[in-house]
Protein backbone atom coordinates (compact mmCIF):
# COMPACT_ATOMS: atom_id res chain seq x y z
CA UNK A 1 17.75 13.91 3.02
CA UNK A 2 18.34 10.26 1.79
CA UNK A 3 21.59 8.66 3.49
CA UNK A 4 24.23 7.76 1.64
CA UNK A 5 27.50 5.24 3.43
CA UNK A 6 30.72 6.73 2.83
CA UNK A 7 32.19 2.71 2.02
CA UNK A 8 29.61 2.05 -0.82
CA UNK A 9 30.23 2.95 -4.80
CA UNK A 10 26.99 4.11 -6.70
CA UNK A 11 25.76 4.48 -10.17
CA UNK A 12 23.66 7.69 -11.39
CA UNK A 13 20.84 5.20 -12.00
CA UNK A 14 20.36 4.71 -8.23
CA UNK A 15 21.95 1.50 -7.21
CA UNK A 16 24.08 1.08 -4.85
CA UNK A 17 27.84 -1.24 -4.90
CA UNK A 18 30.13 -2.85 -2.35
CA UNK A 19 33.42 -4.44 -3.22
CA UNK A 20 33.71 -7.88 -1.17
CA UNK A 21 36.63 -9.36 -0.04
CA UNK A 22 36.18 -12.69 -2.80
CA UNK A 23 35.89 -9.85 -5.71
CA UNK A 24 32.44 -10.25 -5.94
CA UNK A 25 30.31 -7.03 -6.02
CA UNK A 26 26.90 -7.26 -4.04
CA UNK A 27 24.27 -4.63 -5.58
CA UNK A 28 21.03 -3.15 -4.13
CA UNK A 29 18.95 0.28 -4.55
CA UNK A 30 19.49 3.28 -2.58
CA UNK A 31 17.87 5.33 0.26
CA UNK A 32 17.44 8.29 -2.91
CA UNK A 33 15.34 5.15 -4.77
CA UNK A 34 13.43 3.33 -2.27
CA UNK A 35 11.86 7.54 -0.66
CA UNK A 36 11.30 8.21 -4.31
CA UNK A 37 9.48 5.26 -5.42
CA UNK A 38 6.79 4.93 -2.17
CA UNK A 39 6.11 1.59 -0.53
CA UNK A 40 7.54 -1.12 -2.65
CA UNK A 41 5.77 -4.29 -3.38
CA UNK A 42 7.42 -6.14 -5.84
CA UNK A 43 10.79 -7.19 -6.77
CA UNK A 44 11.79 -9.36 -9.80
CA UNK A 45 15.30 -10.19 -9.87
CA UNK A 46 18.28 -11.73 -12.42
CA UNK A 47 18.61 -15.32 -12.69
CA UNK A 48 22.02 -16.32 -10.96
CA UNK A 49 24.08 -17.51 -14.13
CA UNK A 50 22.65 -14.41 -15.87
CA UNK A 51 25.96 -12.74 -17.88
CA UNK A 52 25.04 -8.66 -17.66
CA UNK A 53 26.58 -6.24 -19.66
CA UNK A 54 27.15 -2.49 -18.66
CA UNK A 55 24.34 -0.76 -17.70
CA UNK A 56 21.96 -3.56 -18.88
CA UNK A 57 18.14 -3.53 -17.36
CA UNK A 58 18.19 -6.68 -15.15
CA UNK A 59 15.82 -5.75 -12.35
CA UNK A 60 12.64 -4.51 -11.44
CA UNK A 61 11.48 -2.93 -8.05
CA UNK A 62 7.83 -2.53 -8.35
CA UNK A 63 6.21 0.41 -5.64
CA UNK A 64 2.51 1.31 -4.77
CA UNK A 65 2.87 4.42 -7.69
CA UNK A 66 6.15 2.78 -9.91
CA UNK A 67 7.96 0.57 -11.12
CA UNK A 68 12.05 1.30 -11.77
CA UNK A 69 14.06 -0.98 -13.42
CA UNK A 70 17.33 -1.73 -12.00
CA UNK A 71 20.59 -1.17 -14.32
CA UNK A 72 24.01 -3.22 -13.93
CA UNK A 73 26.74 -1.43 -12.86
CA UNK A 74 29.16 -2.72 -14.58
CA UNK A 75 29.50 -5.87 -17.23
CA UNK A 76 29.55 -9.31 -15.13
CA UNK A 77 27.56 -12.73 -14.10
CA UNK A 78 24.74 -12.89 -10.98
CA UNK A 79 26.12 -15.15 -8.74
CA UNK A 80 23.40 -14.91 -6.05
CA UNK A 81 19.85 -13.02 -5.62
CA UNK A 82 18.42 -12.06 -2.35
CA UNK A 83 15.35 -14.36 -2.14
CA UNK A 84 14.49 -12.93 1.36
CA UNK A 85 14.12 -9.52 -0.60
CA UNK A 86 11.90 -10.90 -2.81
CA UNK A 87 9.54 -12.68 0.14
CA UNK A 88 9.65 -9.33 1.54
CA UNK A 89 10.09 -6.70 -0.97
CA UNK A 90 8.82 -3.87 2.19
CA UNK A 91 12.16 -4.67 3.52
CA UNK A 92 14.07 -2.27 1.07
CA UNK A 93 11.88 0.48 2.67
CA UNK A 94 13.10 0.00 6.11
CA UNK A 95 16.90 0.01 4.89
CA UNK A 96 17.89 0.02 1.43
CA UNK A 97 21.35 -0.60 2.44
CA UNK A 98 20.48 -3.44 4.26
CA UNK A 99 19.27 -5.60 2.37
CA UNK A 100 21.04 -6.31 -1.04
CA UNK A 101 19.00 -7.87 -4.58
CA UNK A 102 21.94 -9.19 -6.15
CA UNK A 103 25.47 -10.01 -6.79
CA UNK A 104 27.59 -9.54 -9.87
CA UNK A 105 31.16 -11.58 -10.35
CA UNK A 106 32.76 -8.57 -12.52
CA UNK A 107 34.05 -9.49 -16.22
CA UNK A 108 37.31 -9.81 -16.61
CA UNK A 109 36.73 -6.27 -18.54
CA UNK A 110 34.53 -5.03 -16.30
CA UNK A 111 34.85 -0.96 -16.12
CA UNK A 112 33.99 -0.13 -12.23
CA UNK A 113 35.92 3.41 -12.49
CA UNK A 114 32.95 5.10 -13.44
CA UNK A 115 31.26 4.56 -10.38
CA UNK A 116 30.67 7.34 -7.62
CA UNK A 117 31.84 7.88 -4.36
CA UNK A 118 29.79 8.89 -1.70
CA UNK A 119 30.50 12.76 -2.40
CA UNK A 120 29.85 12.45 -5.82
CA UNK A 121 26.75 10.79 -5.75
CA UNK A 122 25.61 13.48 -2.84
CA UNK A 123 26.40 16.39 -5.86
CA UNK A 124 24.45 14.25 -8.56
CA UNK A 125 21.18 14.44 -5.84
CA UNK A 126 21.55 17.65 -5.20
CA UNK A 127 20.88 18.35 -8.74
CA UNK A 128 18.59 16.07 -9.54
């Protein structure tokens, strides 16, 4: 059974959200995505200054048998990408919570409500 934090927000695409304390939102895949997709290899990430609109395809994590693209959450600008996850792509298999691809500032009508808790995104895997 994948883990999934109780702090974190999630999308039914399979990323993963935390809220930081500047307002930022830092974004990565979860446990459900890295099991599913095998041993990844590749990761090609937004450019920071990048303006994303909701649910927009703005990342790819490439595996040994897939590749998944990676959806915004919600409508905003990458401030930062994880270069260290891009040297080192294996990482995400080892903890997909701990180590993050990239980090939104939200629009100013950004819609975050529609993302899941922790309980709800346990009852969207259960029926996947």
């Amino acid at each position: 059974m994948s883990k999934v934090p109780s702090e974190l927000k999630y999308t039914d695409s399979h990323e993963w959200t935390r809220l930081e304390d500047d307002g930022s939102v830092t974004i990565g895949v979860t446990d459900h995505a890295q099991e599913a997709l095998g041993d990844i290899v590749f990761l090609e990430l937004p450019e920071v200054g990048r303006k994303l609109a909701h649910k927009e395809n703005c990342a790819v994590v490439e595996s040994v048998k897939a590749a998944s693209d990676v959806y915004a959450p919600f409508a905003g600008e990458v401030i930062a990408v994880n270069q260290a996850a891009v040297d080192a792509p294996e990482s995400i298999n080892a903890d997909a919570y701990a180590v993050w691809l990239f980090k939104l500032r939200p629009a100013a009508n950004a819609d975050m409500t529609a993302l899941l808790d922790a309980a709800a995104y346990q009852s969207a895997l259960a029926e996947e």
